[in-house]
PDB file of N, CA and C in Angstrom:
ATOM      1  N   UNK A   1       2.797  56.191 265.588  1.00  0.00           N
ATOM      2  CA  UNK A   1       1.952  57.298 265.252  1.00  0.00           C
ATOM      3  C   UNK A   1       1.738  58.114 266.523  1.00  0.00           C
ATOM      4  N   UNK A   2       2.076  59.780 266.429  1.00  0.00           N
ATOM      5  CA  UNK A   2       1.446  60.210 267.585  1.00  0.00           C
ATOM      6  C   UNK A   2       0.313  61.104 267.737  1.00  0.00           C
ATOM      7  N   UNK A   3      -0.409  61.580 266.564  1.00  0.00           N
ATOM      8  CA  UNK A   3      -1.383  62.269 266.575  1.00  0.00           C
ATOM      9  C   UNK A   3      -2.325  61.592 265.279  1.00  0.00           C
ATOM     10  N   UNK A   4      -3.300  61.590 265.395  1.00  0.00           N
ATOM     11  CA  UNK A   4      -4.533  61.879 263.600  1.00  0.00           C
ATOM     12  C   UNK A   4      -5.473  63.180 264.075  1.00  0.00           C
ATOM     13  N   UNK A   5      -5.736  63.242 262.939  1.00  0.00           N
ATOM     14  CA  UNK A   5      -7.075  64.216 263.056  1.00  0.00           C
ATOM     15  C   UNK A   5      -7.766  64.198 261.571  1.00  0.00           C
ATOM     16  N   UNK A   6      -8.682  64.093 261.424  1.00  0.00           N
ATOM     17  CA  UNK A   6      -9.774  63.393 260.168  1.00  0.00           C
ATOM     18  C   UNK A   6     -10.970  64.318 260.648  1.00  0.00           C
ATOM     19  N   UNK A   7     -11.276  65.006 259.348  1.00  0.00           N
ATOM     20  CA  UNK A   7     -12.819  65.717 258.684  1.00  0.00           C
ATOM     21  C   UNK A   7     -13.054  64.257 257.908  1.00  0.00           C
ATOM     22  N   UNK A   8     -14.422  65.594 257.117  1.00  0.00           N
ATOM     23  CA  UNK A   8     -15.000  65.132 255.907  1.00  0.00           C
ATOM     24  C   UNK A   8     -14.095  64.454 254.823  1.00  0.00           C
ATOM     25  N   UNK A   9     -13.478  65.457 254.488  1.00  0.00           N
ATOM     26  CA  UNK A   9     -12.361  65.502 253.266  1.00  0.00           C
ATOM     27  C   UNK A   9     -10.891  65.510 253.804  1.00  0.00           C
ATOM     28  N   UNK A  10     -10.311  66.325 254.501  1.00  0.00           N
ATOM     29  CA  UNK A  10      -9.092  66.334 254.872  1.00  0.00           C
ATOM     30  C   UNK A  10      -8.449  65.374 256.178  1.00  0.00           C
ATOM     31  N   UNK A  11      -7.357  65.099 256.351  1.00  0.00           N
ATOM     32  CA  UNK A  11      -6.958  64.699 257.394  1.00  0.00           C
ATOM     33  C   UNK A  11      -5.425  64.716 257.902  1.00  0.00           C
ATOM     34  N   UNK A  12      -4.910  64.944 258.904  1.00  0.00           N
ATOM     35  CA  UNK A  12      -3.074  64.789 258.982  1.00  0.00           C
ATOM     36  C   UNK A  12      -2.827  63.489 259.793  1.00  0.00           C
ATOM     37  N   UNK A  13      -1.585  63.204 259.665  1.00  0.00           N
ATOM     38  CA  UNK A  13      -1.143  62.148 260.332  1.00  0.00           C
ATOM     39  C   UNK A  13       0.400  63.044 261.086  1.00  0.00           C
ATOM     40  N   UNK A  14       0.536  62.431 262.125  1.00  0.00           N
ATOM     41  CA  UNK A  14       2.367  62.877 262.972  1.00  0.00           C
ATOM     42  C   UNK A  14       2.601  61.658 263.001  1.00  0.00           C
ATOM     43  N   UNK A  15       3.889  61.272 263.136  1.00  0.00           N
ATOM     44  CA  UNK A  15       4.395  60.168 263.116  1.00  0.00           C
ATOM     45  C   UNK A  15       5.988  60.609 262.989  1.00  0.00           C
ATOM     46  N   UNK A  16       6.982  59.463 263.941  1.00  0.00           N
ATOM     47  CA  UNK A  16       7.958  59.616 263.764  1.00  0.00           C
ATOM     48  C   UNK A  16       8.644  58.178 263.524  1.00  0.00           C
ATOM     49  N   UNK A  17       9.428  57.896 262.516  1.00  0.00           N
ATOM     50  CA  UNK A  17       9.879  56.657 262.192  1.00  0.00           C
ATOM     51  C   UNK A  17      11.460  56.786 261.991  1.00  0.00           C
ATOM     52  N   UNK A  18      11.891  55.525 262.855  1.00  0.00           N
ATOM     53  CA  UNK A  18      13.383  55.395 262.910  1.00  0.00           C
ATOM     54  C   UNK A  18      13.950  54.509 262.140  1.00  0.00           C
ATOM     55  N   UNK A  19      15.030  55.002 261.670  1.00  0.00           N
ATOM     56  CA  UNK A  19      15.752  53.780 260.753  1.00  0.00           C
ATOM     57  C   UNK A  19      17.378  54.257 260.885  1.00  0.00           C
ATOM     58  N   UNK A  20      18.365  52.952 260.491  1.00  0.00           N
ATOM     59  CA  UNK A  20      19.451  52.972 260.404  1.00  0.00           C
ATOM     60  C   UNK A  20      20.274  52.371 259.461  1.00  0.00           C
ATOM     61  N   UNK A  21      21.278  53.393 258.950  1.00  0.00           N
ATOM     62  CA  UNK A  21      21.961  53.620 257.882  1.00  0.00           C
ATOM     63  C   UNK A  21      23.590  52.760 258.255  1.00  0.00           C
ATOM     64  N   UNK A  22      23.956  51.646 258.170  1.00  0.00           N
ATOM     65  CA  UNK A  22      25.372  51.488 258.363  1.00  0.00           C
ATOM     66  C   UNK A  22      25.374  51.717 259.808  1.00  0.00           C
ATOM     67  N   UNK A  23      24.973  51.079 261.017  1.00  0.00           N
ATOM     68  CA  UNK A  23      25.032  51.126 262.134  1.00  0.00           C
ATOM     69  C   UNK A  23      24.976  52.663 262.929  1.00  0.00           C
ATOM     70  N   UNK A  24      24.681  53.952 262.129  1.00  0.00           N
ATOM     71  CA  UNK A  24      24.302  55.236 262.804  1.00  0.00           C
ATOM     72  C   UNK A  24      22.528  54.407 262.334  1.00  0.00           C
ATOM     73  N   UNK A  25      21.834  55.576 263.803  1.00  0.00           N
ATOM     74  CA  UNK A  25      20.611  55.547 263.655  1.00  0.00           C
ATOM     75  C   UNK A  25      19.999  56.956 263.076  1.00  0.00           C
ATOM     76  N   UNK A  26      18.886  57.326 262.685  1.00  0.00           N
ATOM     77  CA  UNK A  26      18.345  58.350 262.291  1.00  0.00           C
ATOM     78  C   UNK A  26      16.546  58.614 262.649  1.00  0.00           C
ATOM     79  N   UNK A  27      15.957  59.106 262.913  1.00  0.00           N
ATOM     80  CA  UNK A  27      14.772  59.745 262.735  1.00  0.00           C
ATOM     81  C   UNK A  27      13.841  60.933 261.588  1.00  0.00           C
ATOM     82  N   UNK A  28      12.884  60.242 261.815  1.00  0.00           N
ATOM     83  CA  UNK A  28      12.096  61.284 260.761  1.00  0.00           C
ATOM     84  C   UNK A  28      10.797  61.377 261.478  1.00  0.00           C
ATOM     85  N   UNK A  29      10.513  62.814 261.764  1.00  0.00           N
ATOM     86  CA  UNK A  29       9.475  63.316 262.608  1.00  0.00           C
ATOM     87  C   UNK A  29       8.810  63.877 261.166  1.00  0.00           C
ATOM     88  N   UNK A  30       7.779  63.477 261.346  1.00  0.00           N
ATOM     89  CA  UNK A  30       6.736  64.350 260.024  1.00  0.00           C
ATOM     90  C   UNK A  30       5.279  64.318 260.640  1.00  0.00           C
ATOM     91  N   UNK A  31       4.856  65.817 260.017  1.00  0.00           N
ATOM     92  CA  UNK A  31       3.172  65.867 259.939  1.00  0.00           C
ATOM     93  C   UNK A  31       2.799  66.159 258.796  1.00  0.00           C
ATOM     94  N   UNK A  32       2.038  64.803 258.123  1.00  0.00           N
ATOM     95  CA  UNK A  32       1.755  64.593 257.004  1.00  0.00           C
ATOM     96  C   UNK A  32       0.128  64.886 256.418  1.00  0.00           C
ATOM     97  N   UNK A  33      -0.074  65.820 255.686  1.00  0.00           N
ATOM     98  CA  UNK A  33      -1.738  66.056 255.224  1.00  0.00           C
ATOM     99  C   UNK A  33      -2.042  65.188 254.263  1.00  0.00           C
ATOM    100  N   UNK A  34      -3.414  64.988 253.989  1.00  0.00           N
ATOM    101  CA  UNK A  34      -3.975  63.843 253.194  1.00  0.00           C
ATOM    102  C   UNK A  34      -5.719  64.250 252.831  1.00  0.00           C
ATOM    103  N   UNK A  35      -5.674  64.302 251.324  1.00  0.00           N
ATOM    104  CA  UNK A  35      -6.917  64.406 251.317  1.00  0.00           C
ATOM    105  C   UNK A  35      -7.725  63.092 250.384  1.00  0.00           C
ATOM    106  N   UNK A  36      -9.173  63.185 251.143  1.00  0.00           N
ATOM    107  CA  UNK A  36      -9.956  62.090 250.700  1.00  0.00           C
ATOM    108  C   UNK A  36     -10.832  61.931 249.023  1.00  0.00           C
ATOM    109  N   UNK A  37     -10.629  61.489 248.500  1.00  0.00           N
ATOM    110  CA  UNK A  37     -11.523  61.304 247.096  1.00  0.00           C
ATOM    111  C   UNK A  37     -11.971  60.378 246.845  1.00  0.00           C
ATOM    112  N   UNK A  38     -13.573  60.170 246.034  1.00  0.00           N
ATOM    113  CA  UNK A  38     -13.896  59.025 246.220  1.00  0.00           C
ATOM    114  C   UNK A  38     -13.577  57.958 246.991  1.00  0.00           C
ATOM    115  N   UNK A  39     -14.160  58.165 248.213  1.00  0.00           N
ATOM    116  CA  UNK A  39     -13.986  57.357 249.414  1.00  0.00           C
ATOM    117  C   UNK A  39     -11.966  56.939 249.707  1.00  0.00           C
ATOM    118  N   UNK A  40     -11.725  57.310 248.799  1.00  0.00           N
ATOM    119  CA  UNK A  40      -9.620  57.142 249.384  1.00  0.00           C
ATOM    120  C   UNK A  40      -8.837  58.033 250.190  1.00  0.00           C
ATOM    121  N   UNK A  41      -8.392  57.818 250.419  1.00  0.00           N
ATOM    122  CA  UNK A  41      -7.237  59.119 251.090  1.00  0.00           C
ATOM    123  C   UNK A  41      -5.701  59.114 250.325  1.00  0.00           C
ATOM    124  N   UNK A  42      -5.797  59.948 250.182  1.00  0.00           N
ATOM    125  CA  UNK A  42      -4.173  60.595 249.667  1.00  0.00           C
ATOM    126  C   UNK A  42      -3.096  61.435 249.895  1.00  0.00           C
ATOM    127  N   UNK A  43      -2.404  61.287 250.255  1.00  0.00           N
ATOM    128  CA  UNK A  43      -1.288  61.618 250.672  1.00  0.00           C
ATOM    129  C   UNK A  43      -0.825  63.056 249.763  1.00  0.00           C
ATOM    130  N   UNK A  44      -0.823  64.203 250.055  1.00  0.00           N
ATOM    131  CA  UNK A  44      -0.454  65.475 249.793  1.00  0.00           C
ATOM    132  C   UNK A  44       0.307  66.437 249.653  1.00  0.00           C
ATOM    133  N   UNK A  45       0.928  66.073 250.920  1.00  0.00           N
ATOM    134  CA  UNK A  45       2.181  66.896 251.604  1.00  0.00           C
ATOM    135  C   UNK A  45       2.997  66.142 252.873  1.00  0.00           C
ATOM    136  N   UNK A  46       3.930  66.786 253.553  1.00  0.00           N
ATOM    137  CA  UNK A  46       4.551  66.484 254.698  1.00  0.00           C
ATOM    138  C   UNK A  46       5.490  67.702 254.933  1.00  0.00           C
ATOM    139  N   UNK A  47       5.295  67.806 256.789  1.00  0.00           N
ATOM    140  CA  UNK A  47       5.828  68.762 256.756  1.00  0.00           C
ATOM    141  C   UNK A  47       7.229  68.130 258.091  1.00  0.00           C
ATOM    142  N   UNK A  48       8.590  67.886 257.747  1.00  0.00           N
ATOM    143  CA  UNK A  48       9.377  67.607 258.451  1.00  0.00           C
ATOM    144  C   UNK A  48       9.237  68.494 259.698  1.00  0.00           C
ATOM    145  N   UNK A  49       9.355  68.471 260.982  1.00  0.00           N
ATOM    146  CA  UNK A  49       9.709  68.663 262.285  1.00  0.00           C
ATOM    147  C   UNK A  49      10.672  68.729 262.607  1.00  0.00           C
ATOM    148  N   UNK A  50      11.526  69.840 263.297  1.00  0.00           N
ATOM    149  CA  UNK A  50      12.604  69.413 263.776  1.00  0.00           C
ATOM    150  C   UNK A  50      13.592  68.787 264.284  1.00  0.00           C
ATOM    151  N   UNK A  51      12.805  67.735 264.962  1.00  0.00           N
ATOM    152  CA  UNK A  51      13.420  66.848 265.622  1.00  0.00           C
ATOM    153  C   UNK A  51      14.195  65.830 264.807  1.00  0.00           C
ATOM    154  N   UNK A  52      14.022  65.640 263.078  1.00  0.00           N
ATOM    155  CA  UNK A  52      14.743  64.809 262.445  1.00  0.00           C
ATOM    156  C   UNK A  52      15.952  64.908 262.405  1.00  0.00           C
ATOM    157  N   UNK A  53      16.370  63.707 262.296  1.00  0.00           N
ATOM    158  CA  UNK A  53      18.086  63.868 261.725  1.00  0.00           C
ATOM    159  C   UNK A  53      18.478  62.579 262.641  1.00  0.00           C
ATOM    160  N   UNK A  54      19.497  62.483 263.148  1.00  0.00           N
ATOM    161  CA  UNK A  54      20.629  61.320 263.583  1.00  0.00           C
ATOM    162  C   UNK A  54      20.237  61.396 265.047  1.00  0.00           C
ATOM    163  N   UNK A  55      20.245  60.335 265.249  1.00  0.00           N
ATOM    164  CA  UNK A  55      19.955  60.004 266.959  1.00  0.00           C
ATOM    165  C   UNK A  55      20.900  59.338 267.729  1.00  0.00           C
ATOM    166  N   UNK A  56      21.200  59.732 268.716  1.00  0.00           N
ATOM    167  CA  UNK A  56      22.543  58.918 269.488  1.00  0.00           C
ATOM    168  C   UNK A  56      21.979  58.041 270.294  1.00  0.00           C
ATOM    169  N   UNK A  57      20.881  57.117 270.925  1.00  0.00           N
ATOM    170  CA  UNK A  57      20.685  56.391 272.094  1.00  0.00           C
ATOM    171  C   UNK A  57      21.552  56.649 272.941  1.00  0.00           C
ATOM    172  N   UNK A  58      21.024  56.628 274.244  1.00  0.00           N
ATOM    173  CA  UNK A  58      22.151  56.067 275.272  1.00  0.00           C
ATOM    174  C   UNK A  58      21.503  54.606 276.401  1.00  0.00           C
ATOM    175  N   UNK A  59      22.552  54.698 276.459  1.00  0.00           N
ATOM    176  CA  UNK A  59      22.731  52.699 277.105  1.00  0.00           C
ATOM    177  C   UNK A  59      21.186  52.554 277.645  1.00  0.00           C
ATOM    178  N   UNK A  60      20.314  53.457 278.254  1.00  0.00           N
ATOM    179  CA  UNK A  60      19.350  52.831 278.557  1.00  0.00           C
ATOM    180  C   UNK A  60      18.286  53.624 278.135  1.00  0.00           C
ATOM    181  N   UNK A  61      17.819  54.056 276.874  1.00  0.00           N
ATOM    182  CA  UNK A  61      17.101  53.972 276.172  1.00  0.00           C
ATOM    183  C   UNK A  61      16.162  53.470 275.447  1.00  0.00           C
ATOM    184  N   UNK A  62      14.982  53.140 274.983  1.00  0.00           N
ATOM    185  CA  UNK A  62      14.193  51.651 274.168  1.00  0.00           C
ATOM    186  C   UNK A  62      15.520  51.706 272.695  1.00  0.00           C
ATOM    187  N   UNK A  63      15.433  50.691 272.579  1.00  0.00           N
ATOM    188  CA  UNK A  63      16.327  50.793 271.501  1.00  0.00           C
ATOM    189  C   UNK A  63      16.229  51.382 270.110  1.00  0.00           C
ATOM    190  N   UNK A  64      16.338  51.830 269.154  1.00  0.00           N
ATOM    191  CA  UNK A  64      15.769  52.707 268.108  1.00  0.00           C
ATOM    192  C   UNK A  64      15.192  51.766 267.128  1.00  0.00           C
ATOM    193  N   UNK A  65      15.755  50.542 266.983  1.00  0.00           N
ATOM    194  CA  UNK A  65      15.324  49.377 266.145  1.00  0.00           C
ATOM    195  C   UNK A  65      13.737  48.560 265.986  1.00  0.00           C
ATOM    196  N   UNK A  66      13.177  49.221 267.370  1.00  0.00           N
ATOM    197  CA  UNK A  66      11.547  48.867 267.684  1.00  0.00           C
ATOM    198  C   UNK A  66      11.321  47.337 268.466  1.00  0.00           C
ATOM    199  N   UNK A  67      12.754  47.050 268.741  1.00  0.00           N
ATOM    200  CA  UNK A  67      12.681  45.744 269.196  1.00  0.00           C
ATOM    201  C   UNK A  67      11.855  45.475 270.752  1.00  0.00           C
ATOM    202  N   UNK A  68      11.642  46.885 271.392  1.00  0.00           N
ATOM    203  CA  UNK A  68      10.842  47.004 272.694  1.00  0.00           C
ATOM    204  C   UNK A  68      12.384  46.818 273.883  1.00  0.00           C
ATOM    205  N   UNK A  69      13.459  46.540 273.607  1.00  0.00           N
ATOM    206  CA  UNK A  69      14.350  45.937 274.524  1.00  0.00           C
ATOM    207  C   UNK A  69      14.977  47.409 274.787  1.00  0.00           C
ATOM    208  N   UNK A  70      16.232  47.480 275.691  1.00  0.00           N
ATOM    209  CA  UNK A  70      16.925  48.678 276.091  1.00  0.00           C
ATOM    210  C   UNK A  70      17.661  48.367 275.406  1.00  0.00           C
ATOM    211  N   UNK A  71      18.252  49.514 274.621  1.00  0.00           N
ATOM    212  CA  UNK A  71      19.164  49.578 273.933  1.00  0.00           C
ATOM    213  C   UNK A  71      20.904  48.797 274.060  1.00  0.00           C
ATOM    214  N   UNK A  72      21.064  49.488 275.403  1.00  0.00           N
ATOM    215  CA  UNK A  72      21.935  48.608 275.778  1.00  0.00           C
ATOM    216  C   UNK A  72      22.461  46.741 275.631  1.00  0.00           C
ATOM    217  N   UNK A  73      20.941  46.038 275.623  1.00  0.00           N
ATOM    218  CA  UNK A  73      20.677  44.901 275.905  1.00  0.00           C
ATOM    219  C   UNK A  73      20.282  44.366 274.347  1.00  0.00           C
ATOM    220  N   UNK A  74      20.004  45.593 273.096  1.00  0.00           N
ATOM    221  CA  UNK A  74      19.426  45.122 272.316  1.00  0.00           C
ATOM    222  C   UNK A  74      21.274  45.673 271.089  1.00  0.00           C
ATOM    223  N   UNK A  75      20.954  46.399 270.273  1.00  0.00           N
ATOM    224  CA  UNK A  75      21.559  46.410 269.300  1.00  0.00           C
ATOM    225  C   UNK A  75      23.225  47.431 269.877  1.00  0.00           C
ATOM    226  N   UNK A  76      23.241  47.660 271.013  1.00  0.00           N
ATOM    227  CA  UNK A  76      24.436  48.127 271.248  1.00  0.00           C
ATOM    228  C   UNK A  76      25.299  47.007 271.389  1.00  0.00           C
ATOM    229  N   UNK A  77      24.469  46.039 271.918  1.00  0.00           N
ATOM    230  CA  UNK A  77      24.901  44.437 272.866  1.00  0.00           C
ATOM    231  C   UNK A  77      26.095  43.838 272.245  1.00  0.00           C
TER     232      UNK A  77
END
């Protein structure tokens, strides 16, 4: 997660989450709105960011997998 921001009623979330398809990796950058009802929150909208799409790592990168390791050392290995 890299941002929140929360009112009364409304709130957004940023967040970017990685995943991989058949050994390519990918990203999804979103800022997502959410509004509250009877004490819940709900999910509304999302607005993609540019930054999505396919990601290349290079050798010493964190690895895209979330494993905390360098890429190199982790799923390139």
């Amino acid at each position: 997660m890299l941002d929140t921001t929360e009112s009364d009623d409304v709130g957004t979330v940023e967040f970017v989450a990685t995943y991989s398809i058949d050994g390519d990796f990918f990203a999804m950058h979103e800022l997502s709105s959410f509004i509250k009802q009877d004490g819940n929150w709900y999910y509304t909208s999302g607005l993609t960011k540019e930054k999505s799409g396919q990601i290349t790592p290079t050798r010493n990168d964190p690895c895209p997998c979330g494993s905390g390791k360098k890429y190199k050392k982790c799923c390139l290995a």
